[in-house]
PDB file of N, CA and C in Angstrom:
ATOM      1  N   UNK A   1    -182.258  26.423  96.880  1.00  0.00           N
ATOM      2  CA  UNK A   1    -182.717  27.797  96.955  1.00  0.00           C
ATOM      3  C   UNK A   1    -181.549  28.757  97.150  1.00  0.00           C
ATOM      4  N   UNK A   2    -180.473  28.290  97.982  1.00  0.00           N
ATOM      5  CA  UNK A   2    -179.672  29.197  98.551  1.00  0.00           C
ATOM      6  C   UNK A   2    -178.336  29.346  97.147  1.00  0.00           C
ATOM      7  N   UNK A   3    -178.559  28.331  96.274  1.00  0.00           N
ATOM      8  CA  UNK A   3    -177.605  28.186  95.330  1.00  0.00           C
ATOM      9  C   UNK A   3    -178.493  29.395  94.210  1.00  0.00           C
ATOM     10  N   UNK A   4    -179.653  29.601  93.694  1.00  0.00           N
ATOM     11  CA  UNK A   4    -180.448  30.322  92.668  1.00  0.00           C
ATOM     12  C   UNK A   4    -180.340  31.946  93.179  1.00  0.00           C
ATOM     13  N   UNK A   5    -180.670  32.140  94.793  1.00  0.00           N
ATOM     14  CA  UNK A   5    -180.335  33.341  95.225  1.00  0.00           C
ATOM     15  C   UNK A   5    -178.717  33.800  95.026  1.00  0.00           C
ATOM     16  N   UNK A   6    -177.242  33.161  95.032  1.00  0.00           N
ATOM     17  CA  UNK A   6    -176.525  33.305  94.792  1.00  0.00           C
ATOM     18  C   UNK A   6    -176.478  33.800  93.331  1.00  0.00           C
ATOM     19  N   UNK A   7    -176.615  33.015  92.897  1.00  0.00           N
ATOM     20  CA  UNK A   7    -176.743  33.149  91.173  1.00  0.00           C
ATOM     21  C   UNK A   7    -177.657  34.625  90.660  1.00  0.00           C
ATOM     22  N   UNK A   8    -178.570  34.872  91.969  1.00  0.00           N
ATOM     23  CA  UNK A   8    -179.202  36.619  91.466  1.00  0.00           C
ATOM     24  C   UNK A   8    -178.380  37.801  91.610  1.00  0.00           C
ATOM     25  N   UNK A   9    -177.628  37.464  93.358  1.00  0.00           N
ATOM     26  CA  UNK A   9    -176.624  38.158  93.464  1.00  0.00           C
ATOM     27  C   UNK A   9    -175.982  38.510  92.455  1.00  0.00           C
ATOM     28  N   UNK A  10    -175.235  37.718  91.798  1.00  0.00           N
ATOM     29  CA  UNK A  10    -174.174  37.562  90.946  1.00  0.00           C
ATOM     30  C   UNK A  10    -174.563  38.455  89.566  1.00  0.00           C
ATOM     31  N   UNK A  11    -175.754  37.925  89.306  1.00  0.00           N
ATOM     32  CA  UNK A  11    -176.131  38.511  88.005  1.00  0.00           C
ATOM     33  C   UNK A  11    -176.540  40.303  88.161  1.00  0.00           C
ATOM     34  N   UNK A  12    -177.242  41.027  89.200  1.00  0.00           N
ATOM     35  CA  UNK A  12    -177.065  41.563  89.738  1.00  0.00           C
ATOM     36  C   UNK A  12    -176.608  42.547  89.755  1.00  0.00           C
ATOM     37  N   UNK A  13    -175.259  41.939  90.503  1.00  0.00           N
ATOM     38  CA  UNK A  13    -173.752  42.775  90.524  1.00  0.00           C
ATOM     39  C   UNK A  13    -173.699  42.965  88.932  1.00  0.00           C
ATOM     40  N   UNK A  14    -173.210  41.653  88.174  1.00  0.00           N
ATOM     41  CA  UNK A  14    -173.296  42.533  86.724  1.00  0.00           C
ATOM     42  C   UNK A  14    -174.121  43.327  86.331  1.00  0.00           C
ATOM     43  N   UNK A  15    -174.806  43.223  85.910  1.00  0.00           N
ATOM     44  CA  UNK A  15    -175.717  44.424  85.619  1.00  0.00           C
ATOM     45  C   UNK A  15    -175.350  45.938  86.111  1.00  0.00           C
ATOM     46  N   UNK A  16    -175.028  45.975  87.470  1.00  0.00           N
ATOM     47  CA  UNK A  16    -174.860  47.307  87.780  1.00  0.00           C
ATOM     48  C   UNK A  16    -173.280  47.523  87.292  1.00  0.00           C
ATOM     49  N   UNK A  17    -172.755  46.463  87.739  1.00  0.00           N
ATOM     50  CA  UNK A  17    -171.116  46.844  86.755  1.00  0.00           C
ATOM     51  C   UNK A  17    -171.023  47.544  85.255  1.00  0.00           C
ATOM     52  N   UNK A  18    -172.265  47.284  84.403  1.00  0.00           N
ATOM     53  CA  UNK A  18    -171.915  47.649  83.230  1.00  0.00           C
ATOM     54  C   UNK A  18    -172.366  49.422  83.248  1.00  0.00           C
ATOM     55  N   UNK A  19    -173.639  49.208  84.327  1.00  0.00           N
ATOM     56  CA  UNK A  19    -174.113  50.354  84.441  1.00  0.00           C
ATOM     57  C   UNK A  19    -173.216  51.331  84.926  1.00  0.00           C
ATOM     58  N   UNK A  20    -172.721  51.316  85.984  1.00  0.00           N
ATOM     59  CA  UNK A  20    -171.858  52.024  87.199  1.00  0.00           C
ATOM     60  C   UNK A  20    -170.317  51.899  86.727  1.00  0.00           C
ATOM     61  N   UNK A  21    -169.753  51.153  86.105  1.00  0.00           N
ATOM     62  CA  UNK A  21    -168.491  51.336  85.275  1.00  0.00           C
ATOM     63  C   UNK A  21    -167.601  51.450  86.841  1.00  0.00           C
ATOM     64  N   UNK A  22    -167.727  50.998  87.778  1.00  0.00           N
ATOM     65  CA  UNK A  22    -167.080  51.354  88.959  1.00  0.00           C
ATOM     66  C   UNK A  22    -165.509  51.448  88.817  1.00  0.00           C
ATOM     67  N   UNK A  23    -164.812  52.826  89.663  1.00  0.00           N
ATOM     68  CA  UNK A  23    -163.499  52.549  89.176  1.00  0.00           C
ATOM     69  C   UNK A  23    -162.469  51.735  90.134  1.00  0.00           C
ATOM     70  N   UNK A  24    -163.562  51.761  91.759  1.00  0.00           N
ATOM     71  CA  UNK A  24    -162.391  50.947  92.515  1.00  0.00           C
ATOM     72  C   UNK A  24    -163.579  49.662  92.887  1.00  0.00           C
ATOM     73  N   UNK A  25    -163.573  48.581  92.067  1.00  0.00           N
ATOM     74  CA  UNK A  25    -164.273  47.318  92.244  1.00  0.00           C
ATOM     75  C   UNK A  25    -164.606  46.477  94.047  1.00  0.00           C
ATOM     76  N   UNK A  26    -163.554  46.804  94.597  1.00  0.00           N
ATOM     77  CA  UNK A  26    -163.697  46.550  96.261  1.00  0.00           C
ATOM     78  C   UNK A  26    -164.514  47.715  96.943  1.00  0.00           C
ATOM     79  N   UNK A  27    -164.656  48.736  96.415  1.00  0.00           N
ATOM     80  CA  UNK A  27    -165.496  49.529  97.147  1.00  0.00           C
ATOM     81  C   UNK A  27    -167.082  49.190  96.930  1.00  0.00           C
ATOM     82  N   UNK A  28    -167.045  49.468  95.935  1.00  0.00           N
ATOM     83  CA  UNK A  28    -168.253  49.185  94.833  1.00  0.00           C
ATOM     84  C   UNK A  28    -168.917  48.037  95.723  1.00  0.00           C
ATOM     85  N   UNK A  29    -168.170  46.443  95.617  1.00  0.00           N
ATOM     86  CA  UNK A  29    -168.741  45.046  96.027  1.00  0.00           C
ATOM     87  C   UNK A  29    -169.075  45.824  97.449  1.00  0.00           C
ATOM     88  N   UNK A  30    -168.424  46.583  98.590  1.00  0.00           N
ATOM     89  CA  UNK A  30    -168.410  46.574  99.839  1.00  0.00           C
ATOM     90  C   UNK A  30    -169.844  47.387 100.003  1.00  0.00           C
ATOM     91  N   UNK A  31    -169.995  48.242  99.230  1.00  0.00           N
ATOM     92  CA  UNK A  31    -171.295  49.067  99.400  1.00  0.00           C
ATOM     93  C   UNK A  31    -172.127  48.220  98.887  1.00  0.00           C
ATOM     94  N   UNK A  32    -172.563  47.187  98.167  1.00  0.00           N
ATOM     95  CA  UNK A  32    -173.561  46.600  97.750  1.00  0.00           C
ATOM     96  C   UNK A  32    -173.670  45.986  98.824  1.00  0.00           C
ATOM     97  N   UNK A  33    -172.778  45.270  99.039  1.00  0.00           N
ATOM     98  CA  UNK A  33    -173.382  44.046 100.378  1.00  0.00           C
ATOM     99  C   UNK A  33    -173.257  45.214 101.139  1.00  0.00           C
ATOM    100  N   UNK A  34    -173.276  45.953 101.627  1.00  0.00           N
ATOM    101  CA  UNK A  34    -173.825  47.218 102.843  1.00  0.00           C
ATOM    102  C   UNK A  34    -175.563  47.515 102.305  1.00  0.00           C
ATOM    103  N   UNK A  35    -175.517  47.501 101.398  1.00  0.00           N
ATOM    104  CA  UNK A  35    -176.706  48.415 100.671  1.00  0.00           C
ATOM    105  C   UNK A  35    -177.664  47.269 100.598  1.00  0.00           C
ATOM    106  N   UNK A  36    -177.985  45.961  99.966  1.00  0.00           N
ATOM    107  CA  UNK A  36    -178.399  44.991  99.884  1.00  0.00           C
ATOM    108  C   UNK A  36    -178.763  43.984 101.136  1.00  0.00           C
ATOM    109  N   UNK A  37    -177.400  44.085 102.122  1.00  0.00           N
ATOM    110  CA  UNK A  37    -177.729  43.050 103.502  1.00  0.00           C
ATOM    111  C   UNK A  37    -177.058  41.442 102.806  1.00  0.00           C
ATOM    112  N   UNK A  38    -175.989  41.031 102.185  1.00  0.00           N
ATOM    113  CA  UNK A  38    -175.917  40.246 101.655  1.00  0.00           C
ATOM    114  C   UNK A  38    -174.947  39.784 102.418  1.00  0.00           C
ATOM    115  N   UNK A  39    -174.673  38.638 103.170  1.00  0.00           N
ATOM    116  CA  UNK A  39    -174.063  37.548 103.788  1.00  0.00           C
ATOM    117  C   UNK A  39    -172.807  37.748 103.670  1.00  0.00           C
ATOM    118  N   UNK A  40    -171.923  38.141 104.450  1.00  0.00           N
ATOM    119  CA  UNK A  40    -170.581  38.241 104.239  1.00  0.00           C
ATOM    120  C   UNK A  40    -170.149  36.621 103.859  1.00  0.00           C
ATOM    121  N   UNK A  41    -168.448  37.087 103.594  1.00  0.00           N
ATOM    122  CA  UNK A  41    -167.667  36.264 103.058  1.00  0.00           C
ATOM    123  C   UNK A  41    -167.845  36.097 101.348  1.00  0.00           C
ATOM    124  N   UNK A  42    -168.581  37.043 100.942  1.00  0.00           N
ATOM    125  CA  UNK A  42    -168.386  37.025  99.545  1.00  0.00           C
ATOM    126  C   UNK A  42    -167.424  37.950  98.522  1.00  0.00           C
ATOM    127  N   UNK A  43    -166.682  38.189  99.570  1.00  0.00           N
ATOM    128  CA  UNK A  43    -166.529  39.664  99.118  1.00  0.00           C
ATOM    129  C   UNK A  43    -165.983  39.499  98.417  1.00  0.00           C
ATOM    130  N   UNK A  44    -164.578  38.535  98.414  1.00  0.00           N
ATOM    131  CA  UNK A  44    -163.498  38.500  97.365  1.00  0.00           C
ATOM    132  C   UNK A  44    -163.854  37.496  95.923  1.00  0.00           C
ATOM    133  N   UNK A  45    -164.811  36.942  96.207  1.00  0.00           N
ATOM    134  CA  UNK A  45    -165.653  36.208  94.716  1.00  0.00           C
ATOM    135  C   UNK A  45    -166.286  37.409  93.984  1.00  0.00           C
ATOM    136  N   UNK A  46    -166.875  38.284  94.994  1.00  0.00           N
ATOM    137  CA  UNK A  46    -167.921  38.960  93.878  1.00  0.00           C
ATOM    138  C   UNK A  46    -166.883  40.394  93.482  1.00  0.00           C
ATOM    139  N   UNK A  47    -165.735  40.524  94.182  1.00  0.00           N
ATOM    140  CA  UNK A  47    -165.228  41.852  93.646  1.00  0.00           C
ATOM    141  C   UNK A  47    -164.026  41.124  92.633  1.00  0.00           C
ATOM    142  N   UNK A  48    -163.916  40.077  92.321  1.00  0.00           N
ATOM    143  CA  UNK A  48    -163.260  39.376  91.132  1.00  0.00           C
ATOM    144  C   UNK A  48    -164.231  39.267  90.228  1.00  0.00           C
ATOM    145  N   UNK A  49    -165.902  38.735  90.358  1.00  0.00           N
ATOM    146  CA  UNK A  49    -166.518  38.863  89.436  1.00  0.00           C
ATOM    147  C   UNK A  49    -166.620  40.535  88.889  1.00  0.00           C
ATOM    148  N   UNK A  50    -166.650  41.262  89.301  1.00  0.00           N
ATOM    149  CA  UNK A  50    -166.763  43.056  89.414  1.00  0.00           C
ATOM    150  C   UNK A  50    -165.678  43.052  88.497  1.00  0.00           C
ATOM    151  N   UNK A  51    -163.926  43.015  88.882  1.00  0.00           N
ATOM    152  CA  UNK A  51    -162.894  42.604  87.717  1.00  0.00           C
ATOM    153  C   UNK A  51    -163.011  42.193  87.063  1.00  0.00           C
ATOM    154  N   UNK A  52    -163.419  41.214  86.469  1.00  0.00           N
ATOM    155  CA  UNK A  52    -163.828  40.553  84.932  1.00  0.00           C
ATOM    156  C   UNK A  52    -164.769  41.039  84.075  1.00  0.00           C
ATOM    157  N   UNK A  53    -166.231  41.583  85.256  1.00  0.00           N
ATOM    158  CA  UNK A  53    -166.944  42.232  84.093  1.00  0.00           C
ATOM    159  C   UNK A  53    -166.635  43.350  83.239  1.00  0.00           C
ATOM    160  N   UNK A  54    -165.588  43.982  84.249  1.00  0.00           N
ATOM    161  CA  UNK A  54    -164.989  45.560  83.617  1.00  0.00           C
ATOM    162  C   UNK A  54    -164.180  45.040  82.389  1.00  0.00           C
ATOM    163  N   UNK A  55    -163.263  44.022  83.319  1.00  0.00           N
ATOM    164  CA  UNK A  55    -162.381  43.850  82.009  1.00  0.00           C
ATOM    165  C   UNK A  55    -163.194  43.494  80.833  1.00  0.00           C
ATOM    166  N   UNK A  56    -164.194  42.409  80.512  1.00  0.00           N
ATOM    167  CA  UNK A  56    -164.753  42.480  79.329  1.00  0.00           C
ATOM    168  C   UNK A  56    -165.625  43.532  78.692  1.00  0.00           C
ATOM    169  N   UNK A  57    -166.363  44.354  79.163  1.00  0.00           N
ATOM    170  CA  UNK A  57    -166.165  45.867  78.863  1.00  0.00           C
ATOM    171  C   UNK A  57    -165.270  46.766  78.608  1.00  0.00           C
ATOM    172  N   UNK A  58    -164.289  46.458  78.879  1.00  0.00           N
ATOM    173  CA  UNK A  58    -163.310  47.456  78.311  1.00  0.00           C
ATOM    174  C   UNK A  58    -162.612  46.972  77.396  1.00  0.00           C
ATOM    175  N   UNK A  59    -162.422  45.395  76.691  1.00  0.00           N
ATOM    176  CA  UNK A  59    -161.723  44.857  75.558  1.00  0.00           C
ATOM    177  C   UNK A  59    -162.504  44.924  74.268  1.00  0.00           C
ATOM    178  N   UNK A  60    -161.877  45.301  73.362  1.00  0.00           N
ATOM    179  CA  UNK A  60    -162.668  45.252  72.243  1.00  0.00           C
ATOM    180  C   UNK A  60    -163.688  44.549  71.942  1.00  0.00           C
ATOM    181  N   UNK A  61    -164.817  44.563  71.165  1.00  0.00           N
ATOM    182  CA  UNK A  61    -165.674  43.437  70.945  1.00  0.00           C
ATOM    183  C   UNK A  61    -164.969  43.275  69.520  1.00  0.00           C
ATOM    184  N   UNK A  62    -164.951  41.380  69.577  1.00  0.00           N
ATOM    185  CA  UNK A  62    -164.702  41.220  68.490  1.00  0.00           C
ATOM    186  C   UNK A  62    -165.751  40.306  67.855  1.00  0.00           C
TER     187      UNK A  62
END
């Protein structure tokens, strides 16, 4: 259970990344888990996932 709730988190966060285009990714992750109530110690997984989604939004589609 605790592995599928992770995995919502996650998906989630993307979603609003594409939406919210955030420009400083550590703030962004810090207010969600403020805003949400989400278990610390994630911070630096999910604001690297936050980095990657931008970055593939912002590279060309090829």
């Amino acid at each position: 259970m605790a592995k599928r709730s992770h995995n919502e988190v996650q998906e989630s966060l993307r979603e609003l990344t594409r939406i919210f285009r955030p420009k400083d990714p550590r703030k962004f992750v810090r207010d969600y888990i403020r805003k949400y109530r989400i278990t610390g110690g994630y911070e630096d997984e999910l604001t690297t996932l936050v980095e990657r989604e931008l970055t593939k939004l912002n590279s060309p589609a090829s």
